[in-house]
PDB file of N, CA and C in Angstrom:
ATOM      1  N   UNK A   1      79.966 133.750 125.927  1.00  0.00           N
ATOM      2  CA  UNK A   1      79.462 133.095 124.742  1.00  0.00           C
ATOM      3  C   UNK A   1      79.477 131.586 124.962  1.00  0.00           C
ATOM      4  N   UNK A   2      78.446 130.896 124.744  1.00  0.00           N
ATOM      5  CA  UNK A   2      78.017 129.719 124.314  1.00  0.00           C
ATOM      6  C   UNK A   2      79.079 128.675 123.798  1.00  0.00           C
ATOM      7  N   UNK A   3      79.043 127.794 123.787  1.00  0.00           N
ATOM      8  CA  UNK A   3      79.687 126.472 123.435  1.00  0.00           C
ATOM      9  C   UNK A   3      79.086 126.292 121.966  1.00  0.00           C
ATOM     10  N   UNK A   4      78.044 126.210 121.890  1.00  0.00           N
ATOM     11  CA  UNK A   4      76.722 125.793 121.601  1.00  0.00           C
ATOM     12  C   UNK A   4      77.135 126.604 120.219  1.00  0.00           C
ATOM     13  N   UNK A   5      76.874 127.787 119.916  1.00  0.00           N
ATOM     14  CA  UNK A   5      77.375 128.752 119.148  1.00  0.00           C
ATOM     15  C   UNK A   5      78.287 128.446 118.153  1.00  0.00           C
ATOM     16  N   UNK A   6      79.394 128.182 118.555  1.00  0.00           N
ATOM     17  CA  UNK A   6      80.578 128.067 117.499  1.00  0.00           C
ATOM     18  C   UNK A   6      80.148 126.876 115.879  1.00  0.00           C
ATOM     19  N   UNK A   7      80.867 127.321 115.388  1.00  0.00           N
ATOM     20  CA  UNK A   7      80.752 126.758 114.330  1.00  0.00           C
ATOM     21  C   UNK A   7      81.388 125.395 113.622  1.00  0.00           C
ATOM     22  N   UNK A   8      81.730 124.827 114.684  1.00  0.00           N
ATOM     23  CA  UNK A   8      82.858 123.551 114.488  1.00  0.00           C
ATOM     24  C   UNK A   8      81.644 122.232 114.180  1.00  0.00           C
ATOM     25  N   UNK A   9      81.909 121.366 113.225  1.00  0.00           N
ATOM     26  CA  UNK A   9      81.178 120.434 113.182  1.00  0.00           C
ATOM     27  C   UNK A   9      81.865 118.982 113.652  1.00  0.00           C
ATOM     28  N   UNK A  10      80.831 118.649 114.134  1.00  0.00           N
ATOM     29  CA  UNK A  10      81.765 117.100 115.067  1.00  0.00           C
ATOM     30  C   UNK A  10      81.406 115.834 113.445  1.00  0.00           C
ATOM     31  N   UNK A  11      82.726 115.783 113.288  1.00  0.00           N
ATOM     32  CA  UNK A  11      82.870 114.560 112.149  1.00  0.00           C
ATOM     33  C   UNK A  11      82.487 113.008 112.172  1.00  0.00           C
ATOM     34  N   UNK A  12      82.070 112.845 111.199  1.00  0.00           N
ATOM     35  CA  UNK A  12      81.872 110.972 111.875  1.00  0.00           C
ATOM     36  C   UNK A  12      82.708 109.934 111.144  1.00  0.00           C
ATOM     37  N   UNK A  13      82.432 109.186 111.565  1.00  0.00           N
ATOM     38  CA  UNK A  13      83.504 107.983 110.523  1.00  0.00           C
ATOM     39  C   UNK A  13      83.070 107.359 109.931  1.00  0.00           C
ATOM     40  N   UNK A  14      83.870 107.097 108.743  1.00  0.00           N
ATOM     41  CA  UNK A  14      83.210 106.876 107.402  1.00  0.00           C
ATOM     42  C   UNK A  14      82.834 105.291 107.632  1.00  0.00           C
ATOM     43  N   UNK A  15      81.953 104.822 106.444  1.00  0.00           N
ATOM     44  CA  UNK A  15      81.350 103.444 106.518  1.00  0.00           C
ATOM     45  C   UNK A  15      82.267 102.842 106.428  1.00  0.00           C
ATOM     46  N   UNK A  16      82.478 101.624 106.783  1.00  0.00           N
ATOM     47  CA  UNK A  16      83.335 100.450 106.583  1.00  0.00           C
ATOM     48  C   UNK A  16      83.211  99.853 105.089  1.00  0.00           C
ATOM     49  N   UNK A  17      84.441  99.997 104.103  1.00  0.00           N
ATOM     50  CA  UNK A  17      84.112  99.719 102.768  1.00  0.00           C
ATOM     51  C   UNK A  17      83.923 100.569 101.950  1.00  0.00           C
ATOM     52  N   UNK A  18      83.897 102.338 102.590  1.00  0.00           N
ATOM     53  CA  UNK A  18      84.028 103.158 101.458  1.00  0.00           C
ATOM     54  C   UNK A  18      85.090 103.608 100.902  1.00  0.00           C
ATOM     55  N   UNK A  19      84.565 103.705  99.675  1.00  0.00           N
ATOM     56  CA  UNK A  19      85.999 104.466  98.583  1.00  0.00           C
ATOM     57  C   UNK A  19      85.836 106.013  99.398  1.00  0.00           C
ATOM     58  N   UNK A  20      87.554 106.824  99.546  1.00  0.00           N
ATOM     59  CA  UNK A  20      87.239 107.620 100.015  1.00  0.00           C
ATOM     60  C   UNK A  20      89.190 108.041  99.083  1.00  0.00           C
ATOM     61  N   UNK A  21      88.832 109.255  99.027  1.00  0.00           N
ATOM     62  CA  UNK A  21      90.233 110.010  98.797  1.00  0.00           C
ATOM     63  C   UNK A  21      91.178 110.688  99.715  1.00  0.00           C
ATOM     64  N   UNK A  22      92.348 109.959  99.894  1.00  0.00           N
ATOM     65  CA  UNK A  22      93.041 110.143 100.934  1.00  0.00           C
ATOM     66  C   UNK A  22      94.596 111.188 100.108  1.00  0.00           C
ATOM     67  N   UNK A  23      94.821 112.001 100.171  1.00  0.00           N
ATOM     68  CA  UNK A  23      95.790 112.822  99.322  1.00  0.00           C
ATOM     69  C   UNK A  23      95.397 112.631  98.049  1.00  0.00           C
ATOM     70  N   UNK A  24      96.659 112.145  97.463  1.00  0.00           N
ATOM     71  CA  UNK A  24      96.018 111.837  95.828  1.00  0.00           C
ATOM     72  C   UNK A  24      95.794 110.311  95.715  1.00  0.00           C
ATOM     73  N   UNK A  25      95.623 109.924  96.712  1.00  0.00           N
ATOM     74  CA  UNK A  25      94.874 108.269  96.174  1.00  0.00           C
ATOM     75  C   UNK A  25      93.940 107.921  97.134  1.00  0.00           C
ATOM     76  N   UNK A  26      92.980 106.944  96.276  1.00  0.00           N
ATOM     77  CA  UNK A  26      91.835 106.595  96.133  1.00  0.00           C
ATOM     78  C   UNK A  26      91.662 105.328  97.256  1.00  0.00           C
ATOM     79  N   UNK A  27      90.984 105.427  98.454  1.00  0.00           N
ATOM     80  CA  UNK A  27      91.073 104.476  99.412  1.00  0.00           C
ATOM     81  C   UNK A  27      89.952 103.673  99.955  1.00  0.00           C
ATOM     82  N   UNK A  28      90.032 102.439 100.515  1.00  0.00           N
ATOM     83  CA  UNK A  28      89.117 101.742 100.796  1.00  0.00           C
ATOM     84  C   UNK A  28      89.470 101.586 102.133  1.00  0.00           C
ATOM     85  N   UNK A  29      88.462 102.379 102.974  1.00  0.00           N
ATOM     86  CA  UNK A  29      88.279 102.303 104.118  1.00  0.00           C
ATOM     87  C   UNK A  29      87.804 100.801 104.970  1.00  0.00           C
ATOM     88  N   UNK A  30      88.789 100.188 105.785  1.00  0.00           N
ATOM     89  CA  UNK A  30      88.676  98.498 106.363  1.00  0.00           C
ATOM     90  C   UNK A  30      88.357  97.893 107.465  1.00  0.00           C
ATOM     91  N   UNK A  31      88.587  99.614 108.678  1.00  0.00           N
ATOM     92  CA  UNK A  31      88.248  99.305 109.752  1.00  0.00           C
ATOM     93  C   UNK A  31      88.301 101.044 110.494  1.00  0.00           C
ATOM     94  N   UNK A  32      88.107 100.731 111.782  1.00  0.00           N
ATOM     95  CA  UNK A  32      87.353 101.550 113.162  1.00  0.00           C
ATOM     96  C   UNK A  32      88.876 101.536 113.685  1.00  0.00           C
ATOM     97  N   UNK A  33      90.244 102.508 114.048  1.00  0.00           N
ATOM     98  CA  UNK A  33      90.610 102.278 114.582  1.00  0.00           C
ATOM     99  C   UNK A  33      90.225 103.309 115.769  1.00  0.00           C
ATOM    100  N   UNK A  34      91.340 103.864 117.050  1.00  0.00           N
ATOM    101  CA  UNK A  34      91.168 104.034 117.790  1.00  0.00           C
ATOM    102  C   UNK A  34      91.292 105.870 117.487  1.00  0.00           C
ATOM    103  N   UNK A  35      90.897 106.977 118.763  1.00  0.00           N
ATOM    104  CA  UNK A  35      91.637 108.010 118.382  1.00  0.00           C
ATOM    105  C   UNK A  35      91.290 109.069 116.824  1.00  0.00           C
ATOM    106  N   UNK A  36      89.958 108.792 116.767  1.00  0.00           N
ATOM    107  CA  UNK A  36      89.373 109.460 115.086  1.00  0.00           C
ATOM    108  C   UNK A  36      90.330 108.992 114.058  1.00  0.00           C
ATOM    109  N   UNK A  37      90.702 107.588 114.316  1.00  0.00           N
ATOM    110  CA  UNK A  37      91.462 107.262 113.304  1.00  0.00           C
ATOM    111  C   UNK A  37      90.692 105.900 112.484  1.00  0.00           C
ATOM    112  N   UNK A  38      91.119 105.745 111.175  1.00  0.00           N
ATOM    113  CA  UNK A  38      90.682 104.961 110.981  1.00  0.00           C
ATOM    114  C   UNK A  38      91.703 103.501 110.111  1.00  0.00           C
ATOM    115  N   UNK A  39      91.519 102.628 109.390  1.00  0.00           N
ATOM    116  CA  UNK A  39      92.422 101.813 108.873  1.00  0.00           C
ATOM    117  C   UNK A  39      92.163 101.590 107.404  1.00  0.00           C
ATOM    118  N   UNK A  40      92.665 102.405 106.416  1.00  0.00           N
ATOM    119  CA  UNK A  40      92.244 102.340 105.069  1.00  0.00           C
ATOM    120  C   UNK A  40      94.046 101.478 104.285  1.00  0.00           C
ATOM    121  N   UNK A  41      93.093 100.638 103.267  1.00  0.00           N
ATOM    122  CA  UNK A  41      93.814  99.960 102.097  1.00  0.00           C
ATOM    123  C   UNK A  41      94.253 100.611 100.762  1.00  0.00           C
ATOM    124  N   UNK A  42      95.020 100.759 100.188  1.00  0.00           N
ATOM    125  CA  UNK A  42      95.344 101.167  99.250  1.00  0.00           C
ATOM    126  C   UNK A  42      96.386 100.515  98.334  1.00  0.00           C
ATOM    127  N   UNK A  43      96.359 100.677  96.962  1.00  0.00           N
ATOM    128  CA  UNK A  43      97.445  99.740  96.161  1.00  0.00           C
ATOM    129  C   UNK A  43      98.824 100.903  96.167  1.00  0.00           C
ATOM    130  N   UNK A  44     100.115 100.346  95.912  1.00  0.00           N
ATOM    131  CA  UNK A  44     100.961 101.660  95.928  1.00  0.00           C
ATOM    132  C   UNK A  44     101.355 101.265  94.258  1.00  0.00           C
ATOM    133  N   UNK A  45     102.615 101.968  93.574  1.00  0.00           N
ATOM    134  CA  UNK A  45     102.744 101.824  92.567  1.00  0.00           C
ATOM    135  C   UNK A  45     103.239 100.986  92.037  1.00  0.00           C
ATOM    136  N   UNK A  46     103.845  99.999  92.371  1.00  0.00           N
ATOM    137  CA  UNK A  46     103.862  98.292  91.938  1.00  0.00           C
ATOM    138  C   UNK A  46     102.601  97.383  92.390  1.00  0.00           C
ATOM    139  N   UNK A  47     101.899  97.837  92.202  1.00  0.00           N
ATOM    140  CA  UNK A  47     100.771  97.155  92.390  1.00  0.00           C
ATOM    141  C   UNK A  47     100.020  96.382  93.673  1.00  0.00           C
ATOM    142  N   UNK A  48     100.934  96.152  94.754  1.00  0.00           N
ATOM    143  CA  UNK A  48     100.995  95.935  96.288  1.00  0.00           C
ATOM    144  C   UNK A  48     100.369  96.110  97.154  1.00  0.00           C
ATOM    145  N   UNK A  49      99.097  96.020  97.380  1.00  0.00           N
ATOM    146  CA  UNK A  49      98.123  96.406  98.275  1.00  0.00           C
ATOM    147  C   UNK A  49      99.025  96.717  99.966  1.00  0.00           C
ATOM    148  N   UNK A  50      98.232  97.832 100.909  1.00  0.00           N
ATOM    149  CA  UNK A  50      99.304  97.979 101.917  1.00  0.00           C
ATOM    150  C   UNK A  50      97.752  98.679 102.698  1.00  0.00           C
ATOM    151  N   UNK A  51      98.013  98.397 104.216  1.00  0.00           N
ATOM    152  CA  UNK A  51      97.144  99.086 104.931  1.00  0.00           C
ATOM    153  C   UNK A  51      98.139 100.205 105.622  1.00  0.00           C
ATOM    154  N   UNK A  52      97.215 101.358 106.241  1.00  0.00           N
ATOM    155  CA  UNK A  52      97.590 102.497 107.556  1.00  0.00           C
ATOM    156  C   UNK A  52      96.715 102.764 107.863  1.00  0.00           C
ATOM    157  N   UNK A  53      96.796 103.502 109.489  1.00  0.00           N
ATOM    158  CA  UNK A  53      96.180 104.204 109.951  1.00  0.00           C
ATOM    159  C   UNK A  53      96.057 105.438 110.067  1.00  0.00           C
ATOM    160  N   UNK A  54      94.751 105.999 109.894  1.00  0.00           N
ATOM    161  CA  UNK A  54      94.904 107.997 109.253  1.00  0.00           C
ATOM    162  C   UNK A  54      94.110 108.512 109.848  1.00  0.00           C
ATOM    163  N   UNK A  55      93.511 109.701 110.128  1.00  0.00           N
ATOM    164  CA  UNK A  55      93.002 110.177 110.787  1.00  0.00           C
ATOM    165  C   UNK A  55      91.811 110.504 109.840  1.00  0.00           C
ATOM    166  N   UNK A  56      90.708 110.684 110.479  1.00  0.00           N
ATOM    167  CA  UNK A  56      89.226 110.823 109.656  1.00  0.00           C
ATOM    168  C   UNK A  56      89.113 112.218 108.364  1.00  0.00           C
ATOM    169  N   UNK A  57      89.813 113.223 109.582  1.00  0.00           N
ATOM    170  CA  UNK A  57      89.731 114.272 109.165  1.00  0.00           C
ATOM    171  C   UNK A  57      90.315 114.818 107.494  1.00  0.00           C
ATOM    172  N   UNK A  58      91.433 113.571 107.716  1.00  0.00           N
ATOM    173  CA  UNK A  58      92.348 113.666 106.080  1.00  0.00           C
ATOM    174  C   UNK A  58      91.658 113.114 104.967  1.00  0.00           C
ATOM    175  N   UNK A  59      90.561 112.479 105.076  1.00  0.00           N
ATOM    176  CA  UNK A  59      90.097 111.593 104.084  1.00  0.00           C
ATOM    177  C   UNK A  59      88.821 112.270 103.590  1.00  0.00           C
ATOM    178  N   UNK A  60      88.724 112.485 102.377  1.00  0.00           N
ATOM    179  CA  UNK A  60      87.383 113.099 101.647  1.00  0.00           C
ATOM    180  C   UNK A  60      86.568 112.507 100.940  1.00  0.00           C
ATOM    181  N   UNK A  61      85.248 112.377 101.064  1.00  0.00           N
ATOM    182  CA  UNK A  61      84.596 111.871 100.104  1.00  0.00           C
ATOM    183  C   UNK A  61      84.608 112.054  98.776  1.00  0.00           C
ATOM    184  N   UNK A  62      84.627 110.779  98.060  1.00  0.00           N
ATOM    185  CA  UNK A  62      84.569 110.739  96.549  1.00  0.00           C
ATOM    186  C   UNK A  62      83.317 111.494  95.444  1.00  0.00           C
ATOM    187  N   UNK A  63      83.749 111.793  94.685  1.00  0.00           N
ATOM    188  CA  UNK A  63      82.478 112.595  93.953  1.00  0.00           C
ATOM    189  C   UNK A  63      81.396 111.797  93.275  1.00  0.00           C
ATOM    190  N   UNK A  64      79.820 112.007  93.497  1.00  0.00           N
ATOM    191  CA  UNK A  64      79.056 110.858  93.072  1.00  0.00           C
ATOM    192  C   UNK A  64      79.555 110.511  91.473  1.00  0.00           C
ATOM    193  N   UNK A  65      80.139 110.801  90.474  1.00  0.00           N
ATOM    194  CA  UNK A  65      80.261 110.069  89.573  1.00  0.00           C
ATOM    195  C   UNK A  65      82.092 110.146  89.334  1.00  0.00           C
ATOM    196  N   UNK A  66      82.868 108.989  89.073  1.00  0.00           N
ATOM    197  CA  UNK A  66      83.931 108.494  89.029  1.00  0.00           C
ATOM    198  C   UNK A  66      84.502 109.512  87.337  1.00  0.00           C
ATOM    199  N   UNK A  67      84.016 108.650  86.488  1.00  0.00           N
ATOM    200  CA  UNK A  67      84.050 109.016  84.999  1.00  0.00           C
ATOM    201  C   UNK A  67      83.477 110.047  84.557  1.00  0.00           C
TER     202      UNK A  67
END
């Protein structure tokens, strides 16, 4: 059997600047890192903006309407 066949889809990385949902919070994707990873911003609960690096695969797109 084929390579070709299987059903796995090769992922891409998200735009630079998108809102994207990373667990239960809401993230702004900042940069390209290395390794299908990427570098998203997020506020924590004192209000504190903080960057990491995450892997593509964890992060989901947001639903076209917020509200």
């Amino acid at each position: 059997m084929s390579r070709a066949g299987r059903g796995r889809q090769k992922t891409a990385c998200p735009e630079i600047g998108a809102l994207m949902r990373y667990d239960e919070r809401v993230v702004r994707v900042v940069a390209e890192a290395r390794g299908q990873r990427v570098i998203i911003e997020s506020i924590d609960e004192d209000g504190r903006a903080f960057r990491s690096a995450v892997k593509w695969v964890n992060l989901v797109p947001l639903p076209a309407q917020l509200f």
